[in-house]
C-alpha atoms as a PDB file:
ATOM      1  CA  UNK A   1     -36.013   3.231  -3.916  1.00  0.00           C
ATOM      2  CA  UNK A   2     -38.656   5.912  -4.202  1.00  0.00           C
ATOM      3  CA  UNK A   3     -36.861   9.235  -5.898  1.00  0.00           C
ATOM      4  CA  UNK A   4     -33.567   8.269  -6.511  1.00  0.00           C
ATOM      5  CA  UNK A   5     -32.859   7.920 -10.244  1.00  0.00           C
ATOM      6  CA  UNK A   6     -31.893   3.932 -11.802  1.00  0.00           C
ATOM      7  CA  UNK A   7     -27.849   3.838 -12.447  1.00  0.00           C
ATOM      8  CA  UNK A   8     -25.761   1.347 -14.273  1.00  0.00           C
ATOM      9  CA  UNK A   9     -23.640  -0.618 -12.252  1.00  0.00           C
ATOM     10  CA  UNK A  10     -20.906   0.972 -14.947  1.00  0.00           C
ATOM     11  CA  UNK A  11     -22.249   4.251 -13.522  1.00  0.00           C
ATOM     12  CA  UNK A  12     -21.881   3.342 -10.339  1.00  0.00           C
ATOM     13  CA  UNK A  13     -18.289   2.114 -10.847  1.00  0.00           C
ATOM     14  CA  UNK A  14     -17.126   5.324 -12.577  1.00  0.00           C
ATOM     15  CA  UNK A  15     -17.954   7.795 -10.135  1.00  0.00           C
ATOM     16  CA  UNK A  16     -19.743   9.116  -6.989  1.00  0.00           C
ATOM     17  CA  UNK A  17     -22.668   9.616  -7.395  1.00  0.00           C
ATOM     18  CA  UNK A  18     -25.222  12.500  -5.110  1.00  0.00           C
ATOM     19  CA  UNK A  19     -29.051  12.974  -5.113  1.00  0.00           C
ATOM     20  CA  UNK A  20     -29.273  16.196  -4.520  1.00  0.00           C
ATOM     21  CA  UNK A  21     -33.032  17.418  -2.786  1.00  0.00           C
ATOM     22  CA  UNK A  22     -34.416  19.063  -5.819  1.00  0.00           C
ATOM     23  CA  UNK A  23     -33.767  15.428  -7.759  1.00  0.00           C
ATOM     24  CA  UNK A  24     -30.986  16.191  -9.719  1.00  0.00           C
ATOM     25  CA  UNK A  25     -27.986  13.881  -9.803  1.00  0.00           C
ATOM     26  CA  UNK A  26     -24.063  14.803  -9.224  1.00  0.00           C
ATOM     27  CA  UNK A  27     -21.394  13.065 -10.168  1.00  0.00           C
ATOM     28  CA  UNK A  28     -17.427  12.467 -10.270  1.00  0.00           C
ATOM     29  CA  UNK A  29     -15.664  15.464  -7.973  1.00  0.00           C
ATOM     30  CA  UNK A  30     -19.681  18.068  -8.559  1.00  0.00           C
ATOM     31  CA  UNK A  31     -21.185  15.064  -6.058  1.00  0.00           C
ATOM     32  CA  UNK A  32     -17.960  15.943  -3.842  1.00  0.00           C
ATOM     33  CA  UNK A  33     -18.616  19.578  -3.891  1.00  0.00           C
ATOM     34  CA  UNK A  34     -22.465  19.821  -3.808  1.00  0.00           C
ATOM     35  CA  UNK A  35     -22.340  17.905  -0.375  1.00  0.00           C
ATOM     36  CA  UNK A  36     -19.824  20.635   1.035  1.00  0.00           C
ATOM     37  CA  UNK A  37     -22.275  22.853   2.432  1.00  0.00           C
ATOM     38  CA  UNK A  38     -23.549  19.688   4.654  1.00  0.00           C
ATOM     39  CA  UNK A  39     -19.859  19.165   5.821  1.00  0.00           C
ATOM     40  CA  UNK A  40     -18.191  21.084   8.398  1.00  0.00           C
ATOM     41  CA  UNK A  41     -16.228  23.766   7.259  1.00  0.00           C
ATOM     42  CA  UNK A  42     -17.755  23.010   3.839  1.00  0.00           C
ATOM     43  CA  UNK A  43     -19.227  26.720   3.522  1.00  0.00           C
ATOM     44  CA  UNK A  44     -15.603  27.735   3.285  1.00  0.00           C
ATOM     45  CA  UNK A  45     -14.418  24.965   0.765  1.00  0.00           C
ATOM     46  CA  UNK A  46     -17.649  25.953  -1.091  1.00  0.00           C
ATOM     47  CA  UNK A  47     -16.614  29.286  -1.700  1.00  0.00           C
ATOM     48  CA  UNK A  48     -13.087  28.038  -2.622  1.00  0.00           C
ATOM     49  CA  UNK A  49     -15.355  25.976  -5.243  1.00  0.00           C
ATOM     50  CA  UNK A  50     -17.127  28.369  -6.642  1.00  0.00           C
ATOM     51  CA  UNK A  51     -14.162  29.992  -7.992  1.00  0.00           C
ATOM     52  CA  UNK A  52     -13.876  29.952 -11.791  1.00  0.00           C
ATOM     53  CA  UNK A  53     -11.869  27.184 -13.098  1.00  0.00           C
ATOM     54  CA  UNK A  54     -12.058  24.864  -9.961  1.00  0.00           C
ATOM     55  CA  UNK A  55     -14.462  22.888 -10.682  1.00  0.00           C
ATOM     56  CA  UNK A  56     -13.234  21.857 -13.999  1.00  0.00           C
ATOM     57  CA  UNK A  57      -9.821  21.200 -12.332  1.00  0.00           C
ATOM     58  CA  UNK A  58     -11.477  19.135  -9.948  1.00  0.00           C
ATOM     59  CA  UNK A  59     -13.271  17.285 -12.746  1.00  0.00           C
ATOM     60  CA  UNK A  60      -9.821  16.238 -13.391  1.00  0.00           C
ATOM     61  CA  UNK A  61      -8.282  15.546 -10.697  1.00  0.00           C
ATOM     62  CA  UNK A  62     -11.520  13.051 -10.157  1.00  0.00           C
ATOM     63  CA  UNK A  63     -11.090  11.290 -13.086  1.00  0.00           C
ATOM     64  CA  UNK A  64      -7.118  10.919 -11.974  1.00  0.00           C
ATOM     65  CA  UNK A  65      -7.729   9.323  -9.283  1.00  0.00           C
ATOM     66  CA  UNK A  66     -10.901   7.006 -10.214  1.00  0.00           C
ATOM     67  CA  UNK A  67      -8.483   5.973 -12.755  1.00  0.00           C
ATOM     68  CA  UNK A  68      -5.935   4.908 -10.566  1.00  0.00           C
ATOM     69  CA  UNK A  69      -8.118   3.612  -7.959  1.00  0.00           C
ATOM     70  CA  UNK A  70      -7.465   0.032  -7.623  1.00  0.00           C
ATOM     71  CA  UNK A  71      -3.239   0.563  -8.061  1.00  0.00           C
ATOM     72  CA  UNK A  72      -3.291   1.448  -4.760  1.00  0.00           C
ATOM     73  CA  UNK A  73      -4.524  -1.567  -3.627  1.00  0.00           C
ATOM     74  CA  UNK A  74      -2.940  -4.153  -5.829  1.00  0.00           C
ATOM     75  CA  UNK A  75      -2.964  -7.487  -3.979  1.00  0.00           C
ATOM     76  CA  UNK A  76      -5.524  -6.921  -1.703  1.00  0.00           C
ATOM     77  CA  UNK A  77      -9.777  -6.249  -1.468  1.00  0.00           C
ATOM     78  CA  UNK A  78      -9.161  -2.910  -0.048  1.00  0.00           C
ATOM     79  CA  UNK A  79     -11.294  -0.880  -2.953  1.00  0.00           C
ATOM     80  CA  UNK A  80     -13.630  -3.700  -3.478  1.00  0.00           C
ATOM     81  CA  UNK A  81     -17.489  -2.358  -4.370  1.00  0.00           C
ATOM     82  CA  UNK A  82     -19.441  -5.652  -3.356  1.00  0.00           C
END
């Protein structure tokens, strides 16, 4: 597809990934909060964002959950990518 960039399936697997308009690609829990401002009440999570230290704290919290992803659905094809 014409301007988005060529990821991995491991990529892809890891994290969320977000195109942003000027090209540039977010990942993890920064894809979460760079599409805030296109979500409703997202101005006001945005700002809550911007504050120092969140966004490392959400990098995280991300990589907590990714983690733990598929525990939560153990027995079932509930967080299946395909």
């Amino acid at each position: 597809m014409a301007g988005v960039p060529a990821l991995s399936e491991a990529e892809l697997e890891e994290a969320l990934h977000v195109v942003l308009p000027d090209g540039r690609v977010a990942r993890g829990a920064r894809g979460i909060l760079a599409l805030l401002p296109w979500l409703r009440g997202g101005m006001v999570l945005g700002a809550v964002a911007n504050v120092p230290g969140v966004a490392p704290l959400a990098d995280l919290v991300y990589r907590w959950v990714a983690r733990r992803r598929h525990d939560r659905g153990r027995g079932s094809d509930r967080c299946e990518l395909r």
